[in-house]
Protein backbone atom coordinates (compact mmCIF):
# COMPACT_ATOMS: atom_id res chain seq x y z
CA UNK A 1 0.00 0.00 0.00
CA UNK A 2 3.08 2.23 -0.41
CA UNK A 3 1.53 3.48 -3.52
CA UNK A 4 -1.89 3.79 -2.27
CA UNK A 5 -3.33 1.34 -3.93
CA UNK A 6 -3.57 -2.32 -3.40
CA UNK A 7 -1.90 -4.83 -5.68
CA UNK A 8 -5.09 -6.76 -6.52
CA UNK A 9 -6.16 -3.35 -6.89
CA UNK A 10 -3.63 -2.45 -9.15
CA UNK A 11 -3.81 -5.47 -11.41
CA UNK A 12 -7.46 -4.88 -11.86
CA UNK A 13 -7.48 -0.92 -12.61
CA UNK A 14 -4.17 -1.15 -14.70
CA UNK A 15 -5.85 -3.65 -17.06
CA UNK A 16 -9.02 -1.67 -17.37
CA UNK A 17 -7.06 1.23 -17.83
CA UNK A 18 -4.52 -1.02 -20.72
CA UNK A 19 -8.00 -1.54 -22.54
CA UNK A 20 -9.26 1.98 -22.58
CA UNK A 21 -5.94 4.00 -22.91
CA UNK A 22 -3.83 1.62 -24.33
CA UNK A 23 -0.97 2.39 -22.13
CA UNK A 24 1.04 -0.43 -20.62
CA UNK A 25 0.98 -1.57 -17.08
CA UNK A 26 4.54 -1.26 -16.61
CA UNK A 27 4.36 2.59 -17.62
CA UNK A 28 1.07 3.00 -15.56
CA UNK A 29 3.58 1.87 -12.46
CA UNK A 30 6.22 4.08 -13.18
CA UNK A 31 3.78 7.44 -13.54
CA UNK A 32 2.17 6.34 -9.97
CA UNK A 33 5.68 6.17 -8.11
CA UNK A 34 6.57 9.34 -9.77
CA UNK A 35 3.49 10.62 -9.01
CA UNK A 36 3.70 9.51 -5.60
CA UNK A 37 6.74 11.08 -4.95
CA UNK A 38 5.71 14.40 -7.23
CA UNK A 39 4.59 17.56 -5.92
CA UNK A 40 0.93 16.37 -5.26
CA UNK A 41 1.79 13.18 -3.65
CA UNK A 42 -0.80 10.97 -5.82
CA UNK A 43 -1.88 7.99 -4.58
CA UNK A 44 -2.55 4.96 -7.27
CA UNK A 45 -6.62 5.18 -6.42
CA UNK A 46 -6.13 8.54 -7.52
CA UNK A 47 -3.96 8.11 -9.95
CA UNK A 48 -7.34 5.99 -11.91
CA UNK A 49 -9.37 8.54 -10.53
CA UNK A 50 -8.42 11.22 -12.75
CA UNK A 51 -7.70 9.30 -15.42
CA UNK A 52 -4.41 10.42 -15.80
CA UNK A 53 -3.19 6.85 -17.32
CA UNK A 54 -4.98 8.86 -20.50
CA UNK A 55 -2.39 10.16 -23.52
CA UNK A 56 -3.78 13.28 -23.00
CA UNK A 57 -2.06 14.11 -19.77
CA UNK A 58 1.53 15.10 -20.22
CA UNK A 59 3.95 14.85 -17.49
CA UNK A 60 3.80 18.32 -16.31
CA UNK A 61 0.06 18.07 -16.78
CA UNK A 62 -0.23 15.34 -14.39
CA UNK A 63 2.08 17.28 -11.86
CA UNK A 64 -0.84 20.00 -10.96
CA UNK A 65 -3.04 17.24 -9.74
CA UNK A 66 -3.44 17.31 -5.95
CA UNK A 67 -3.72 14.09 -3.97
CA UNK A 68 -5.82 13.52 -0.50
CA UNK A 69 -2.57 13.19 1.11
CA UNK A 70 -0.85 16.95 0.92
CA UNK A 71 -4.89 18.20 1.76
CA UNK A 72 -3.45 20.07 4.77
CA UNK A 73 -0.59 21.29 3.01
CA UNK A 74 -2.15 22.56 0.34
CA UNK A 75 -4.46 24.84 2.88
CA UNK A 76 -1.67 25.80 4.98
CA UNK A 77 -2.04 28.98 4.48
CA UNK A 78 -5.52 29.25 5.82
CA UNK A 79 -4.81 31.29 9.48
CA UNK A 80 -6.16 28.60 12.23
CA UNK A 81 -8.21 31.09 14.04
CA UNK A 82 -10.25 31.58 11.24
CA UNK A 83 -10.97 28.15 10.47
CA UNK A 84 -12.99 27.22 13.18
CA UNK A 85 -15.81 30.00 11.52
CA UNK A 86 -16.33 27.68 8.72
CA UNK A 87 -16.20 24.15 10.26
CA UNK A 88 -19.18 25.02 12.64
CA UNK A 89 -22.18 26.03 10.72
CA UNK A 90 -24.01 28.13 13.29
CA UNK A 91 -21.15 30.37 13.67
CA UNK A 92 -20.62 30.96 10.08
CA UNK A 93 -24.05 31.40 9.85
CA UNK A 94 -23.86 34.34 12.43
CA UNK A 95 -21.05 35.40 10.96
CA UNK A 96 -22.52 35.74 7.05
CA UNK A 97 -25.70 37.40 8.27
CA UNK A 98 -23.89 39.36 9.92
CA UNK A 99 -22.14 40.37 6.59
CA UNK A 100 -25.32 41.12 4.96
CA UNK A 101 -24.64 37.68 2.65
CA UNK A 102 -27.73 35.49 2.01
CA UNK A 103 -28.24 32.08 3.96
CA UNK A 104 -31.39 29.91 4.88
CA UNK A 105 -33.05 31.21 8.09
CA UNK A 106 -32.75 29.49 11.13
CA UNK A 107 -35.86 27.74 12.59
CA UNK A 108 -34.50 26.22 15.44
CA UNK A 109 -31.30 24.40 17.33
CA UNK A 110 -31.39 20.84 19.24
CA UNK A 111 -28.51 19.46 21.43
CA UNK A 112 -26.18 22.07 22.46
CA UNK A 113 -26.21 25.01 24.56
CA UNK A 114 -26.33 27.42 22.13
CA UNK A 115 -28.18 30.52 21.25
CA UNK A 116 -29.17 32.22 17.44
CA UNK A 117 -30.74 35.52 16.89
CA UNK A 118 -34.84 34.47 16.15
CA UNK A 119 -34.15 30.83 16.32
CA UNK A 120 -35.95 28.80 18.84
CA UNK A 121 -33.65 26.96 21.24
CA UNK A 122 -34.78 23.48 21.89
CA UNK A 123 -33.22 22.48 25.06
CA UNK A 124 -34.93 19.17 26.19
CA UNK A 125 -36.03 15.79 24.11
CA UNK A 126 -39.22 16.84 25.33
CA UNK A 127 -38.84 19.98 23.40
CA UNK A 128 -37.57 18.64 20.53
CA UNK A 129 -40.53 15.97 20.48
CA UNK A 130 -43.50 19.40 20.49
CA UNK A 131 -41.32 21.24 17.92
CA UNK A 132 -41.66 17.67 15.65
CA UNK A 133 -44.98 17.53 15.99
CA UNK A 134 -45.94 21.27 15.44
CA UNK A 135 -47.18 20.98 12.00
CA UNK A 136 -46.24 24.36 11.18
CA UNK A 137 -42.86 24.42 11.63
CA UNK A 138 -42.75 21.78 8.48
CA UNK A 139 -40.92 22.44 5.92
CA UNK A 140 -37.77 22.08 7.49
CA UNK A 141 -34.09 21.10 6.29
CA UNK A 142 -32.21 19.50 9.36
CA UNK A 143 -28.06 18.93 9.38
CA UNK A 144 -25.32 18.80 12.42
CA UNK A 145 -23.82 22.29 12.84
CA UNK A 146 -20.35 20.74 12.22
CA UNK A 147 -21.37 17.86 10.04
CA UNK A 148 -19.81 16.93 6.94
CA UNK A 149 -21.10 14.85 3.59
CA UNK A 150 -24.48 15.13 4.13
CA UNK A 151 -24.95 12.65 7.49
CA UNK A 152 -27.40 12.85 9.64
CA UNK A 153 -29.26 15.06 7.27
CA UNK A 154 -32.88 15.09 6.73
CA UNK A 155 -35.18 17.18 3.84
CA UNK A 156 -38.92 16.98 5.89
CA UNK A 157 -41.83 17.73 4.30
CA UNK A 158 -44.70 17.73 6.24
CA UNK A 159 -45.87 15.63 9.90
CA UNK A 160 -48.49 12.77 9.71
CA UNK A 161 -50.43 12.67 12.66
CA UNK A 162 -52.25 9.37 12.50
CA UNK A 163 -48.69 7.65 12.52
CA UNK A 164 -46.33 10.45 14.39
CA UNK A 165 -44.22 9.94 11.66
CA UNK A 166 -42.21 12.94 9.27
CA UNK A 167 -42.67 12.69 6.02
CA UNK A 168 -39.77 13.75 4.16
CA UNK A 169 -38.68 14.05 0.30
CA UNK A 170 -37.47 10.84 -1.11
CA UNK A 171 -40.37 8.57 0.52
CA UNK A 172 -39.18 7.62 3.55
CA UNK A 173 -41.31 8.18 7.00
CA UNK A 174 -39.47 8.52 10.16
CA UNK A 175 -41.15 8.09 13.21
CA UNK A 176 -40.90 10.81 15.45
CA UNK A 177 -39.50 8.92 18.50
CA UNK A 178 -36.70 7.54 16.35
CA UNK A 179 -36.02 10.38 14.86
CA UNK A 180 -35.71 12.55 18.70
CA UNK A 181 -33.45 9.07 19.21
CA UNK A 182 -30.60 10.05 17.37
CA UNK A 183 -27.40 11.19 19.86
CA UNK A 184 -24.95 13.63 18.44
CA UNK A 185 -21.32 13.71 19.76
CA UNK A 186 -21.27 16.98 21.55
CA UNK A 187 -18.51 18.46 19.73
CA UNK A 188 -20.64 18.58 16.70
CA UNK A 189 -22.23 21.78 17.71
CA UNK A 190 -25.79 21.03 18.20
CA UNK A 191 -28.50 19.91 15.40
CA UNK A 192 -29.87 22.45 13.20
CA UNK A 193 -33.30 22.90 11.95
CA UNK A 194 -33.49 25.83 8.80
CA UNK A 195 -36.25 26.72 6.28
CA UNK A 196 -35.96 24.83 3.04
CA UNK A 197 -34.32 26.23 0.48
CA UNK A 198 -36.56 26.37 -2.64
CA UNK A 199 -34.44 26.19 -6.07
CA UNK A 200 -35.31 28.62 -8.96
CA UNK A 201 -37.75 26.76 -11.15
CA UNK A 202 -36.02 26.94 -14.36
CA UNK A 203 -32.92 24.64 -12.55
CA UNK A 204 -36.15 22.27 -11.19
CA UNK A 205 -37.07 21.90 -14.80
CA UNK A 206 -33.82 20.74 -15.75
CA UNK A 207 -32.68 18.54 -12.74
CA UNK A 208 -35.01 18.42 -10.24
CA UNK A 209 -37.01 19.62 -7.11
CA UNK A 210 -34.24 18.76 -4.73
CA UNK A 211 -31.19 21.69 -3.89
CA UNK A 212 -28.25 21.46 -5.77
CA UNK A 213 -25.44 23.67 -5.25
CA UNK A 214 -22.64 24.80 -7.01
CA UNK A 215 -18.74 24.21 -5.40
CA UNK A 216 -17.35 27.64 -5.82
CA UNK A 217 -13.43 28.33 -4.95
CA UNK A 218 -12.46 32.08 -4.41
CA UNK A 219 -8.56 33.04 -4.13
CA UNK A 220 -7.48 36.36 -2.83
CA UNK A 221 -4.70 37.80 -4.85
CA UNK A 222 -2.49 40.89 -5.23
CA UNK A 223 -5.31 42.03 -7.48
CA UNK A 224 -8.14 41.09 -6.07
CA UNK A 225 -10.70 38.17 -5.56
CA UNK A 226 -9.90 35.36 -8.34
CA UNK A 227 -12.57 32.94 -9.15
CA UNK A 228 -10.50 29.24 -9.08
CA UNK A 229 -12.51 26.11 -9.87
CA UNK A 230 -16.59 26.26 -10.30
CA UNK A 231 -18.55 23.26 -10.24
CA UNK A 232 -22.08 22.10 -10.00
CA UNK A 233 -23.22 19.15 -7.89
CA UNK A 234 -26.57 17.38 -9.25
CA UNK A 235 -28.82 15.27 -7.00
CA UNK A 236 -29.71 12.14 -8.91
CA UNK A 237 -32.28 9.43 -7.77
CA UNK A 238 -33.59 9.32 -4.27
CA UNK A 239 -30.68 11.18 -3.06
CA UNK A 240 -31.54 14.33 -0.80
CA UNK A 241 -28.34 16.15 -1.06
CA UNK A 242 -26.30 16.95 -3.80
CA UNK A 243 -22.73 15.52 -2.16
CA UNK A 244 -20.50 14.12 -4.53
CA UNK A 245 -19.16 11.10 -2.05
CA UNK A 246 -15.97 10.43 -5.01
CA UNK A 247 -18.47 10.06 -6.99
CA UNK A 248 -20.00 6.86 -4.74
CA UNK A 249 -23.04 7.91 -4.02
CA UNK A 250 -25.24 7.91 -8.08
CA UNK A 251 -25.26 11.78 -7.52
CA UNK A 252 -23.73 13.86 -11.12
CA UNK A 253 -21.68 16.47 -11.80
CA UNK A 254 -20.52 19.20 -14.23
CA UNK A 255 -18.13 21.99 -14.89
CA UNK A 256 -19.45 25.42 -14.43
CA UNK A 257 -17.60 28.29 -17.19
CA UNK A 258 -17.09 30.60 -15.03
CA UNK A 259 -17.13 33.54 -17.17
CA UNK A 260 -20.47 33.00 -18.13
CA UNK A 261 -22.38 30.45 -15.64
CA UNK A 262 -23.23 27.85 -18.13
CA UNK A 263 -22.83 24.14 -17.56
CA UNK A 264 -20.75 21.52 -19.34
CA UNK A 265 -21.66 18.02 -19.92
CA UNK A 266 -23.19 16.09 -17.02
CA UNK A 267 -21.21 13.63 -15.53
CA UNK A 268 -21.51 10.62 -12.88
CA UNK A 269 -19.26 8.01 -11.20
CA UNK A 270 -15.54 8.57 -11.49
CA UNK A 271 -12.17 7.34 -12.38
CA UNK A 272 -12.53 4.22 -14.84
CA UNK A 273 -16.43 4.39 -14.19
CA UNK A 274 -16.62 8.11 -15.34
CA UNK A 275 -19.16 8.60 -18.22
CA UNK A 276 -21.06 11.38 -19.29
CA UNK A 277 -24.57 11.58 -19.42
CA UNK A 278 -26.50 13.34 -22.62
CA UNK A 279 -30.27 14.29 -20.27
CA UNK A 280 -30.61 14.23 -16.85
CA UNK A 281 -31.75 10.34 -15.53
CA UNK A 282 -34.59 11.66 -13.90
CA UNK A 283 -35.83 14.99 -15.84
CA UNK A 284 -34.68 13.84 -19.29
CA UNK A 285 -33.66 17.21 -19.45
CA UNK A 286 -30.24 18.48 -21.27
CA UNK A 287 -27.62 19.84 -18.27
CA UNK A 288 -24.95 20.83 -21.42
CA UNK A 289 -25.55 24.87 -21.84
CA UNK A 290 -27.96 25.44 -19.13
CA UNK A 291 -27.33 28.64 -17.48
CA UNK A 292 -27.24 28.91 -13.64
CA UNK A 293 -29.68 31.71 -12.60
CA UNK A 294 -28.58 34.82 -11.06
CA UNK A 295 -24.70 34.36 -11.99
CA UNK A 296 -23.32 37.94 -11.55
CA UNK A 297 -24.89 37.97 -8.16
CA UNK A 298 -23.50 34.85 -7.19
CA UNK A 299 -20.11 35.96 -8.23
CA UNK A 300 -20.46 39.31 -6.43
CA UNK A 301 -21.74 37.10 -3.17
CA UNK A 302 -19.08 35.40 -3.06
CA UNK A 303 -16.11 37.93 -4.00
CA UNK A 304 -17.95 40.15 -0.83
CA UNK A 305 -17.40 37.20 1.24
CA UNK A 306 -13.50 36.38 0.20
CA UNK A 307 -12.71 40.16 0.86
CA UNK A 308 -14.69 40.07 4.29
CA UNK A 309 -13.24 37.06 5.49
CA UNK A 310 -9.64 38.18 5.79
CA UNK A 311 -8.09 35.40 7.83
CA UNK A 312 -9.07 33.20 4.85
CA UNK A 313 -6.98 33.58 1.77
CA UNK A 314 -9.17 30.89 -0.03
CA UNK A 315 -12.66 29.66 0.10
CA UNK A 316 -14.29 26.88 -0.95
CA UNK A 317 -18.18 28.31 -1.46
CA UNK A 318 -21.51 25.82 -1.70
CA UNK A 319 -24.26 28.26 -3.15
CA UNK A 320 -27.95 27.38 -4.14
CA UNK A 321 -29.79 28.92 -6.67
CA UNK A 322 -33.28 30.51 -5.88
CA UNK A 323 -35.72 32.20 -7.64
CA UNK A 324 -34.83 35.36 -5.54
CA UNK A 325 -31.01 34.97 -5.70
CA UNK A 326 -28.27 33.09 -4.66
CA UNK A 327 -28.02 31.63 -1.00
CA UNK A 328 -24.77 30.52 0.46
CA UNK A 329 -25.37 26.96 1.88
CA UNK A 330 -22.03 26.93 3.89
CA UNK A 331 -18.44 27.85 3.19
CA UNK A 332 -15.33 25.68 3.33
CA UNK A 333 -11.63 26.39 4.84
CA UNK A 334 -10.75 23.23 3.92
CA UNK A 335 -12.61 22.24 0.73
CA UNK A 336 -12.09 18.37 -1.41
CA UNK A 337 -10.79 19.08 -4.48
CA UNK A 338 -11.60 15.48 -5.78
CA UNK A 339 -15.17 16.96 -7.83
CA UNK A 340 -12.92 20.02 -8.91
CA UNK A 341 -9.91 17.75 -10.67
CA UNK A 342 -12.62 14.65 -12.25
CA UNK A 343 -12.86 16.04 -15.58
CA UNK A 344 -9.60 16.32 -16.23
CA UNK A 345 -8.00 19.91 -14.60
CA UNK A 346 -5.43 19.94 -11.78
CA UNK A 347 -6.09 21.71 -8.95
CA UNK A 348 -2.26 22.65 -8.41
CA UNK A 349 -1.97 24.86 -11.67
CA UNK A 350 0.22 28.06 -12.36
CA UNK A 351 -2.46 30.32 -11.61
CA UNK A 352 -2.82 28.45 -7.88
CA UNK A 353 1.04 28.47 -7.10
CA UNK A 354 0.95 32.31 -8.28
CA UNK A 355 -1.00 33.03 -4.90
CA UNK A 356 0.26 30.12 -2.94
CA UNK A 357 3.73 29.68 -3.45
CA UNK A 358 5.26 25.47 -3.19
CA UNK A 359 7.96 27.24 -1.91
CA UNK A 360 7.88 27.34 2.48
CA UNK A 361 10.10 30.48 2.76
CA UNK A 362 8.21 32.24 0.04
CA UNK A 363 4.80 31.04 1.57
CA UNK A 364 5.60 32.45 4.96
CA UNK A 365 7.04 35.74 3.65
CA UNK A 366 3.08 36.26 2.39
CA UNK A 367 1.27 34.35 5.30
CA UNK A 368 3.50 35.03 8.48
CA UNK A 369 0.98 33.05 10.21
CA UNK A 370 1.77 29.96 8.78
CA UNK A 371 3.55 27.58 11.01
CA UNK A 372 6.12 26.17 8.15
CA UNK A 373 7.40 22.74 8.74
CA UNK A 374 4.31 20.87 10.17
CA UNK A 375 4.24 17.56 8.53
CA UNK A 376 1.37 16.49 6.27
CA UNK A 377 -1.40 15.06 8.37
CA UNK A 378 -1.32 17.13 11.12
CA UNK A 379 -3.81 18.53 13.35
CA UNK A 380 -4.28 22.09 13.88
């Protein structure tokens, strides 16, 4: 597992990859140990991931690809006391409002002893059990203020007396009791409870009632906020949430030109079991040209937010689109890049190492925050 990959593993990806590429096993190795030992620190999984067995990819090409293992590293530069504003929701939340940015309201908080401006703060099961129950506070969208790939979520729709049971969006009933049941580390921050998040109805014509949001990364430079990477997330099937999941979870994807808004071709899976996808499986409507609503706004949002948040030299941005304007689901310190590089783009490129330096002694010159030296994997 040197490589990060599994020789069974290997023997089965590197013939897959033989019969779509063409390119030999033995030259397949030698790109994953450079790769490996390259400034992005590849692993083999990813190496098939990105497809960079493909003859398109030259050598320097492949180089700009970022693996899991320099993550840290590559967000060094993010000041720590900033970070914790993004990893709990309720703060950034606070924060954004704050701000004047758009975000879903909050309707209530379960589980920690916290307080929000208008919220209503459910401090007891018993509590929690009356607000379930209350069938106006349905809609709701519930998440863990510091939760992460869409766990523990839940879209509700509406309560059914007769069996004390929420209904929510992709069929399932939950009973309230087992719902109330579910126990949340403390250091998560508390469940959240906020009003659903309606998407503009031209985007539910073309993929869908459900939210989708677009991954948005936002560099601060010498000349101001630089848009990075854009991509759109597309809920597929019974899922609730968009997350991508490394493409695990049936969910799609597709580039977003930033310059204008519109989407590329509509992807799922990834790696060898990338393919791209002519209608949407469950609208039958074309993703290819569709153009997100509201896109200046969305770009001024999130420029607003880069320059406001000053501890943060990058961002990684989720924003849903509503009929009224973009609204920013949460913001990321540490964003994946995984859904950024599938299509074939490195996340390392020229235009990155322009703002963030490879180099340590140039990287602290500009960030004299940064504690230069720290090993990758470490915890802040």
């Amino acid at each position: 597992m040197i490589l990060g990959i599994s020789f069974l593993d290997f023997l089965k990806k590197s013939k897959e990859a033989k019969m779509q590429s063409g390119k030999t096993r033995l030259k397949q190795f030698i790109e994953i140990l450079n790769l490996r030992k390259g400034p992005g620190k590849l692993s083999g999984r990813e190496y098939y991931d990105y497809r960079l067995f493909e003859k398109r990819f030259s050598s320097k090409q492949q180089k700009t690809f970022a693996g899991t293992w320099i993550r840290n590293d590559v967000w060094i530069f993010q000041d720590p006391q900033w970070c914790g504003v993004g990893s709990d929701k309720l703060l950034s939340y606070l924060v954004l409002d704050a701000l004047g940015l758009p975000i879903a309201p909050v309707k209530a908080i379960y589980g920690a002893q916290r307080y929000y401006p208008n919220a209503e703060i459910l401090k007891s099961p018993e509590d929690l059990l009356t607000f379930l129950r209350n069938k106006e506070n349905y809609p709701f969208f519930s998440k863990p203020s510091a939760g992460a790939f869409g766990r523990n979520t839940c879209y509700a729709k509406s309560y059914d007396e007769s069996s004390d049971s929420i209904l929510t969006t992709n069929g399932k009933n939950i009973r309230v009791e087992d719902f109330s049941s579910i126990k949340l580390p403390n250091e998560l921050g508390g469940f959240l409870f906020q009003e659903i998040i309606k998407p503009h109805p031209d985007l539910s014509n073309c993929i869908g009632e459900r939210v989708a949001t677009a991954r948005i990364i936002t560099m601060r430079t010498e000349n101001g906020v630089r848009i990075h990477r854009a991509a759109f997330r597309i809920p597929v099937g019974n899922n609730i949430t968009d997350n991508f999941n490394l493409g695990s979870g049936g969910n799609g994807f597709s580039d977003i030109d930033i310059e204008t808004g519109r989407l590329g071709k509509m992807h799922v899976g990834l790696g060898l079991s990338l393919r791209a996808l002519t209608e949407h499986p469950d609208t039958k409507q074309s993703v290819e040209g569709f153009h997100l609503p509201h896109w200046e706004q969305v770009l001024a949002v999130i420029k607003q937010g880069q320059e406001s948040l000053f501890g943060l030299p990058a961002i990684g941005w989720d924003i849903a689109f509503t009929e009224t304007g973009p609204v920013i689901v949460e913001f990321n310190t540490n964003p994946g890049y995984a859904l950024l590089q599938a299509t074939g783009r490195g996340f390392l490129d020229e235009e990155f190492r322009k703002c963030f330096p490879a180099d340590p002694a140039a990287l602290r010159k500009r960030y004299p925050h940064i504690e230069i030296g720290i090993p990758s994997g470490r915890k802040r």
